[in-house]
PDB file of N, CA and C in Angstrom:
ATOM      1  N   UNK A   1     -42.653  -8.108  -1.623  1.00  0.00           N
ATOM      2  CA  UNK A   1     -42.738  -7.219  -2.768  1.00  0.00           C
ATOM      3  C   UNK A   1     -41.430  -7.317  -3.562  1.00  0.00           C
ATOM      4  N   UNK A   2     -41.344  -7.629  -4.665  1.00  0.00           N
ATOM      5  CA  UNK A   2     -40.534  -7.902  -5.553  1.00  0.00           C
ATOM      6  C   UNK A   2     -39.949  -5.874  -5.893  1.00  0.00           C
ATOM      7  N   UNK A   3     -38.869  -6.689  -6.792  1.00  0.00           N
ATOM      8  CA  UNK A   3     -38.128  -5.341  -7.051  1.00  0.00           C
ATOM      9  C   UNK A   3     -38.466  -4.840  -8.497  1.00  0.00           C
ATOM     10  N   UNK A   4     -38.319  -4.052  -8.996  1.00  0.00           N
ATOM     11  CA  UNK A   4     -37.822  -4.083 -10.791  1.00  0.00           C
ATOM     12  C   UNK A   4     -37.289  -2.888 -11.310  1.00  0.00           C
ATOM     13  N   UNK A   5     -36.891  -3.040 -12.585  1.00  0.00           N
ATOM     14  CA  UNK A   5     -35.820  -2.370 -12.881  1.00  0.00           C
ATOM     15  C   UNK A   5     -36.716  -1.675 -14.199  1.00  0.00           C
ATOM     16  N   UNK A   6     -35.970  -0.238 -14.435  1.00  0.00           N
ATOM     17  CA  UNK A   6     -36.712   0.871 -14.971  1.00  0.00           C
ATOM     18  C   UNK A   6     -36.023   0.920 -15.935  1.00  0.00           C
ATOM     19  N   UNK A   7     -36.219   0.410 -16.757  1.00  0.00           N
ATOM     20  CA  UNK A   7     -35.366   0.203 -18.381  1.00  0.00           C
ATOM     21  C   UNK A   7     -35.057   1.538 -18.984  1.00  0.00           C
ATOM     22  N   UNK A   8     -35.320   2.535 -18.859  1.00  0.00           N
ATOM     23  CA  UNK A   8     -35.476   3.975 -19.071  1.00  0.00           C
ATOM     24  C   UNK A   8     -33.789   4.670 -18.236  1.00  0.00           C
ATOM     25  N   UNK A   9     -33.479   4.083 -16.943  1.00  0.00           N
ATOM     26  CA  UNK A   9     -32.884   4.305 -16.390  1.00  0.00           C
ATOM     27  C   UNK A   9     -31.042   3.236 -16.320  1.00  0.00           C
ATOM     28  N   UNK A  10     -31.950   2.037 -16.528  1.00  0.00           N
ATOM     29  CA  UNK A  10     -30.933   0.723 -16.703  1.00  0.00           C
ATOM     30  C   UNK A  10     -29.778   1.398 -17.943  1.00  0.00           C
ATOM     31  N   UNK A  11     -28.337   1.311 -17.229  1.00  0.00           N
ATOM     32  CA  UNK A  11     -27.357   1.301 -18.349  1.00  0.00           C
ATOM     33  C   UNK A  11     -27.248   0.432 -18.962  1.00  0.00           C
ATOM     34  N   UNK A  12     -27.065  -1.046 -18.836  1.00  0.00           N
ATOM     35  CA  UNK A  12     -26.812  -2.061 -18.817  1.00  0.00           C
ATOM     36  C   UNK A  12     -25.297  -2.807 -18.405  1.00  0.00           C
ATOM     37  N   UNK A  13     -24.866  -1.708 -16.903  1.00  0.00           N
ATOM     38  CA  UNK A  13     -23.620  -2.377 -16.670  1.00  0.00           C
ATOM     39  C   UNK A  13     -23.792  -4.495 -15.631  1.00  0.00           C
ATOM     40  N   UNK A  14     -25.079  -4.604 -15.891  1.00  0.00           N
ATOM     41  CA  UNK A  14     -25.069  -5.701 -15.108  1.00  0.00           C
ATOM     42  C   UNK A  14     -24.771  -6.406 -13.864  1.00  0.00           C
ATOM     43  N   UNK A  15     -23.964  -5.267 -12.879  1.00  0.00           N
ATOM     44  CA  UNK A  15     -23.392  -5.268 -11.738  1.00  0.00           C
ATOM     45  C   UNK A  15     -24.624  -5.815 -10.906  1.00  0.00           C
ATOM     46  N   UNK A  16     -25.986  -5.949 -10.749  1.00  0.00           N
ATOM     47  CA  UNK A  16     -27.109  -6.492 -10.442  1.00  0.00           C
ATOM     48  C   UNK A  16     -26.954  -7.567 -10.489  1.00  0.00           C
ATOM     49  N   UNK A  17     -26.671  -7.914 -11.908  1.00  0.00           N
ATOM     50  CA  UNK A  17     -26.693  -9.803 -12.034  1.00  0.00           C
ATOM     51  C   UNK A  17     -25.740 -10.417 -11.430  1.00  0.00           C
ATOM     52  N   UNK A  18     -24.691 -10.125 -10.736  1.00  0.00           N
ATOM     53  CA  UNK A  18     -23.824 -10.390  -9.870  1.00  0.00           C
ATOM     54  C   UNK A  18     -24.340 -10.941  -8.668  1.00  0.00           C
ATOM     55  N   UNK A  19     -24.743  -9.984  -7.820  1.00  0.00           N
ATOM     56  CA  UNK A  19     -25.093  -9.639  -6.795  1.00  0.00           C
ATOM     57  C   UNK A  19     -26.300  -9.927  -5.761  1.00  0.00           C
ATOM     58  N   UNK A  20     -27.295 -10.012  -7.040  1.00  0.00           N
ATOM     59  CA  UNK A  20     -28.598 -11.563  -6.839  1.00  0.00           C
ATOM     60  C   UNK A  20     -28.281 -12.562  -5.985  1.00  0.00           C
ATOM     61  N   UNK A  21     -28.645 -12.636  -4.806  1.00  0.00           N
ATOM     62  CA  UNK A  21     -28.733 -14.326  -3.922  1.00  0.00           C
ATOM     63  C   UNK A  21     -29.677 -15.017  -5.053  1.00  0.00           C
ATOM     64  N   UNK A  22     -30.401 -14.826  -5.229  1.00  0.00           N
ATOM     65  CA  UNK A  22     -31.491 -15.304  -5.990  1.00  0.00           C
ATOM     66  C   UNK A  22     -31.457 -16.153  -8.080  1.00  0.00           C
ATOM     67  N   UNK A  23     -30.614 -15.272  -8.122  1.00  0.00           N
ATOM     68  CA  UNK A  23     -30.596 -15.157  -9.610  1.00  0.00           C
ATOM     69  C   UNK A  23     -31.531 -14.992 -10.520  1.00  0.00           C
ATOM     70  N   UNK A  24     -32.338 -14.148  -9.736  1.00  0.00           N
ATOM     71  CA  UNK A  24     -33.631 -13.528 -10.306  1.00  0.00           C
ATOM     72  C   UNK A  24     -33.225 -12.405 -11.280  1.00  0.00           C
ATOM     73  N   UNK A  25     -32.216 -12.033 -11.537  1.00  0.00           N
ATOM     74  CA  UNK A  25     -31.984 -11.019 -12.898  1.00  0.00           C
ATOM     75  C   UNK A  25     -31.275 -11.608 -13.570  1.00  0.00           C
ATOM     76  N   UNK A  26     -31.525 -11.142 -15.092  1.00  0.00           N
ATOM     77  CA  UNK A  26     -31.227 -11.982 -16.131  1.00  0.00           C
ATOM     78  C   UNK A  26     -30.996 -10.422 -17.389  1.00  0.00           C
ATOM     79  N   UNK A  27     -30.280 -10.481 -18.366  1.00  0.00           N
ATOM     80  CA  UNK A  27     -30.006  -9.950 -19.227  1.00  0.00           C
ATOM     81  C   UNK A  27     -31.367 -10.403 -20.417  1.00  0.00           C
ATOM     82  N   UNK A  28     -32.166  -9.037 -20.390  1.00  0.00           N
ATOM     83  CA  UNK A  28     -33.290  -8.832 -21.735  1.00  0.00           C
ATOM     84  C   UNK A  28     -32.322  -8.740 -22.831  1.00  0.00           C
ATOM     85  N   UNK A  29     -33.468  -9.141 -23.866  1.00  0.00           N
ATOM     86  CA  UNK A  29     -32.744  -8.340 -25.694  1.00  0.00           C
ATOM     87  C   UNK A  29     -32.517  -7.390 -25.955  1.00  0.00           C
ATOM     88  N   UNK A  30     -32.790  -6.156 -25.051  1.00  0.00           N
ATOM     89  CA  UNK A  30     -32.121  -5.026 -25.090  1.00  0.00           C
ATOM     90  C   UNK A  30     -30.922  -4.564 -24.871  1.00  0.00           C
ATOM     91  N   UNK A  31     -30.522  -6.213 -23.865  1.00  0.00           N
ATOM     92  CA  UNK A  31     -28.978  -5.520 -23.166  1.00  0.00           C
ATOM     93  C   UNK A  31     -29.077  -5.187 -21.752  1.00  0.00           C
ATOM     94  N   UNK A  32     -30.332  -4.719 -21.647  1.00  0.00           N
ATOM     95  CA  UNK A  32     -30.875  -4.431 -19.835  1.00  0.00           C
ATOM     96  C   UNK A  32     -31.312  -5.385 -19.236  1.00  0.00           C
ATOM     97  N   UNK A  33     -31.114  -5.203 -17.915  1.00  0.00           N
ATOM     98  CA  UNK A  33     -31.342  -5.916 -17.039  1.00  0.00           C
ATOM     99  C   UNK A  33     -32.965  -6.209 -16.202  1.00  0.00           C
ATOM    100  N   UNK A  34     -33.244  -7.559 -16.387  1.00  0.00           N
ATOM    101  CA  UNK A  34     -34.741  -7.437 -16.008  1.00  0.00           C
ATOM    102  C   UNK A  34     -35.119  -8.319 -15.120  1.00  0.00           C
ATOM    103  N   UNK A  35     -36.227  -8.476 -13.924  1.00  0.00           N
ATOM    104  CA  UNK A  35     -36.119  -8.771 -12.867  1.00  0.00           C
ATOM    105  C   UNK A  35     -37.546  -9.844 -12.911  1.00  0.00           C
ATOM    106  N   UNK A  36     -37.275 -11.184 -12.298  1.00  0.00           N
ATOM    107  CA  UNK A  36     -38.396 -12.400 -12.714  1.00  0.00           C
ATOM    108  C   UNK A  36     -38.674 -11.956 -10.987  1.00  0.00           C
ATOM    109  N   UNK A  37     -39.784 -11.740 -10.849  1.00  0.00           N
ATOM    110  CA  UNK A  37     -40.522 -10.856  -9.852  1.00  0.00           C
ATOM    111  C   UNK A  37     -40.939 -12.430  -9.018  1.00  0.00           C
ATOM    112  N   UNK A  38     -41.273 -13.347  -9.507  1.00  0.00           N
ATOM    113  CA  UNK A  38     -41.467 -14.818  -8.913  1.00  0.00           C
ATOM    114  C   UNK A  38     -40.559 -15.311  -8.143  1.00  0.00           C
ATOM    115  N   UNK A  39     -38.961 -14.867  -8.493  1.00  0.00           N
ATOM    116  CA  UNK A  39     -37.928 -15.818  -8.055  1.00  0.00           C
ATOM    117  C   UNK A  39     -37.308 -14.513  -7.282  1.00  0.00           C
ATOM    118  N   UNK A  40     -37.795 -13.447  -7.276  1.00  0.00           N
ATOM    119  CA  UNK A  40     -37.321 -11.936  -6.292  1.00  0.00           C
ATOM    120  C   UNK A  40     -37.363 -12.166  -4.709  1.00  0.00           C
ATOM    121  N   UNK A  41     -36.647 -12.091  -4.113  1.00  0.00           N
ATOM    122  CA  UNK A  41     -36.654 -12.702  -2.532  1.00  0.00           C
ATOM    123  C   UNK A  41     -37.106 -11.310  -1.765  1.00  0.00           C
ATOM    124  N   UNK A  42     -36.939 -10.127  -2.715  1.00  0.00           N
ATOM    125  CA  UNK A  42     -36.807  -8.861  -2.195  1.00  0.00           C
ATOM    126  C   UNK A  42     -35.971  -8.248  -1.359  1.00  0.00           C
ATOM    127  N   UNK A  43     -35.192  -8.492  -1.022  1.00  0.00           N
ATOM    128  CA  UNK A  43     -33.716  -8.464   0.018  1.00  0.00           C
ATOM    129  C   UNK A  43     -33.184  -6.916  -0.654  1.00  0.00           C
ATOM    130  N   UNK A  44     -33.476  -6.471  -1.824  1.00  0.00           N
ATOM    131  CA  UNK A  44     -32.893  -5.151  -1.839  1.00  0.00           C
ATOM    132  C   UNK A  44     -31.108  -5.256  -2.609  1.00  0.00           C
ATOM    133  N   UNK A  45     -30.645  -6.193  -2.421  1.00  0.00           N
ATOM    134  CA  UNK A  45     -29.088  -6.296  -2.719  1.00  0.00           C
ATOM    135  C   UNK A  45     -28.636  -5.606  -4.310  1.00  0.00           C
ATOM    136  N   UNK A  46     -29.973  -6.150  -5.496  1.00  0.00           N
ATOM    137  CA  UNK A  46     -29.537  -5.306  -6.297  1.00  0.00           C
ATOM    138  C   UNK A  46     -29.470  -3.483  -6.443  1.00  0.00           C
ATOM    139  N   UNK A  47     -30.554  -3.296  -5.667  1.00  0.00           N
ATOM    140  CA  UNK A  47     -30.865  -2.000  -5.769  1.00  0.00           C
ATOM    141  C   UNK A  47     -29.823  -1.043  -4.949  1.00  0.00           C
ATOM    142  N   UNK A  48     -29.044  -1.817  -4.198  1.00  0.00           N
ATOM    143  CA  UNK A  48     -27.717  -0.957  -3.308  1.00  0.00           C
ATOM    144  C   UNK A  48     -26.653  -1.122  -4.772  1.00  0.00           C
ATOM    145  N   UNK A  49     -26.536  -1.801  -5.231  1.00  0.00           N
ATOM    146  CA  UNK A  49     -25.161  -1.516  -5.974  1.00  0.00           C
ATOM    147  C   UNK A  49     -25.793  -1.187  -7.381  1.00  0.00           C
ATOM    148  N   UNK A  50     -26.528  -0.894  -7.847  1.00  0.00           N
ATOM    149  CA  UNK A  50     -27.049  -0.047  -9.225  1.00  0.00           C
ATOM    150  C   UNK A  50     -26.724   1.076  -9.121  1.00  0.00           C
ATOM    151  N   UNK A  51     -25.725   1.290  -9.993  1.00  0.00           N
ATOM    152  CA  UNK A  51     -24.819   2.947  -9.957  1.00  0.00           C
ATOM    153  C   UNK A  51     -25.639   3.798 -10.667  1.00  0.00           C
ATOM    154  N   UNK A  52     -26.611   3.452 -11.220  1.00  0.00           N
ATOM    155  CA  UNK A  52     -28.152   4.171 -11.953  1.00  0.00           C
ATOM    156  C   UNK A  52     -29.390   4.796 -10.878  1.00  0.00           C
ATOM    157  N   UNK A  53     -28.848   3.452  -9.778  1.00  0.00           N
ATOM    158  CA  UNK A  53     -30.685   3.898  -9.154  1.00  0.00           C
ATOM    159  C   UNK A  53     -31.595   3.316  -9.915  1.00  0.00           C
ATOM    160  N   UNK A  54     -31.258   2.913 -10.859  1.00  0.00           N
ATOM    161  CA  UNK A  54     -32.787   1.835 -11.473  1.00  0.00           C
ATOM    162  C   UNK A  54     -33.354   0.971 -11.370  1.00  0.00           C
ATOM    163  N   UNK A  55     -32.835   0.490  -9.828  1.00  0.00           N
ATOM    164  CA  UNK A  55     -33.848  -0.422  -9.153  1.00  0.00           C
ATOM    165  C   UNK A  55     -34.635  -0.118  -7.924  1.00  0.00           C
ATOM    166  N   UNK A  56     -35.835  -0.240  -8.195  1.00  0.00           N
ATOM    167  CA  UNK A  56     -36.705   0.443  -6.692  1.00  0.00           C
ATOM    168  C   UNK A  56     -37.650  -1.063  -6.476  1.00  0.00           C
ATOM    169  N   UNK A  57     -38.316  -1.114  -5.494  1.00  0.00           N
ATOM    170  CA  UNK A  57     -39.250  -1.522  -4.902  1.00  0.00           C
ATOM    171  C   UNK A  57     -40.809  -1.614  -6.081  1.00  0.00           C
ATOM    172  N   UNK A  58     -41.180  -2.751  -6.223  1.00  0.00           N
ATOM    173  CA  UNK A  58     -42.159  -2.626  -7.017  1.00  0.00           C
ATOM    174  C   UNK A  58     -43.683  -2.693  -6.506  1.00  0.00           C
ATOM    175  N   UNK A  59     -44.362  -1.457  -6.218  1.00  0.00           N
ATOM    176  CA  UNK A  59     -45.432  -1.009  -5.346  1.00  0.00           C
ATOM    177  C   UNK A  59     -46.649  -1.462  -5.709  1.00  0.00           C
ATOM    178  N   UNK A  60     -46.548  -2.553  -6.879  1.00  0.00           N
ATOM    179  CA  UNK A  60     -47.898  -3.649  -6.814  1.00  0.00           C
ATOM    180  C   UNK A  60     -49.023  -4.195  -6.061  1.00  0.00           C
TER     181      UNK A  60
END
């Protein structure tokens, strides 16, 4: 189960895109951070260091 990120919630400090084994997050045209659910390993790593909480588990 892939992760994703709640654009509602996303600051856009990017500390996520860091932190990716994967490099499954990438910077949208908004500035926020958005999650290619294909290349998501699900490991959780972004969702520990999001100082928002705007990354959860995507219950698909």
């Amino acid at each position: 189960m892939a992760y994703k990120i709640d654009p509602n919630k996303c600051i856009g400090c990017h500390t996520c895109m860091g932190i990716c084994p994967m490099q499954a997050i990438s910077m949208g045209p908004d500035g926020k951070c958005v999650i290619d659910p294909k290349v998501c390993a699900s490991c959780g790593a972004c969702a520990s260091v999001c100082p928002a909480a705007a990354i959860a588990p995507d219950n698909k």
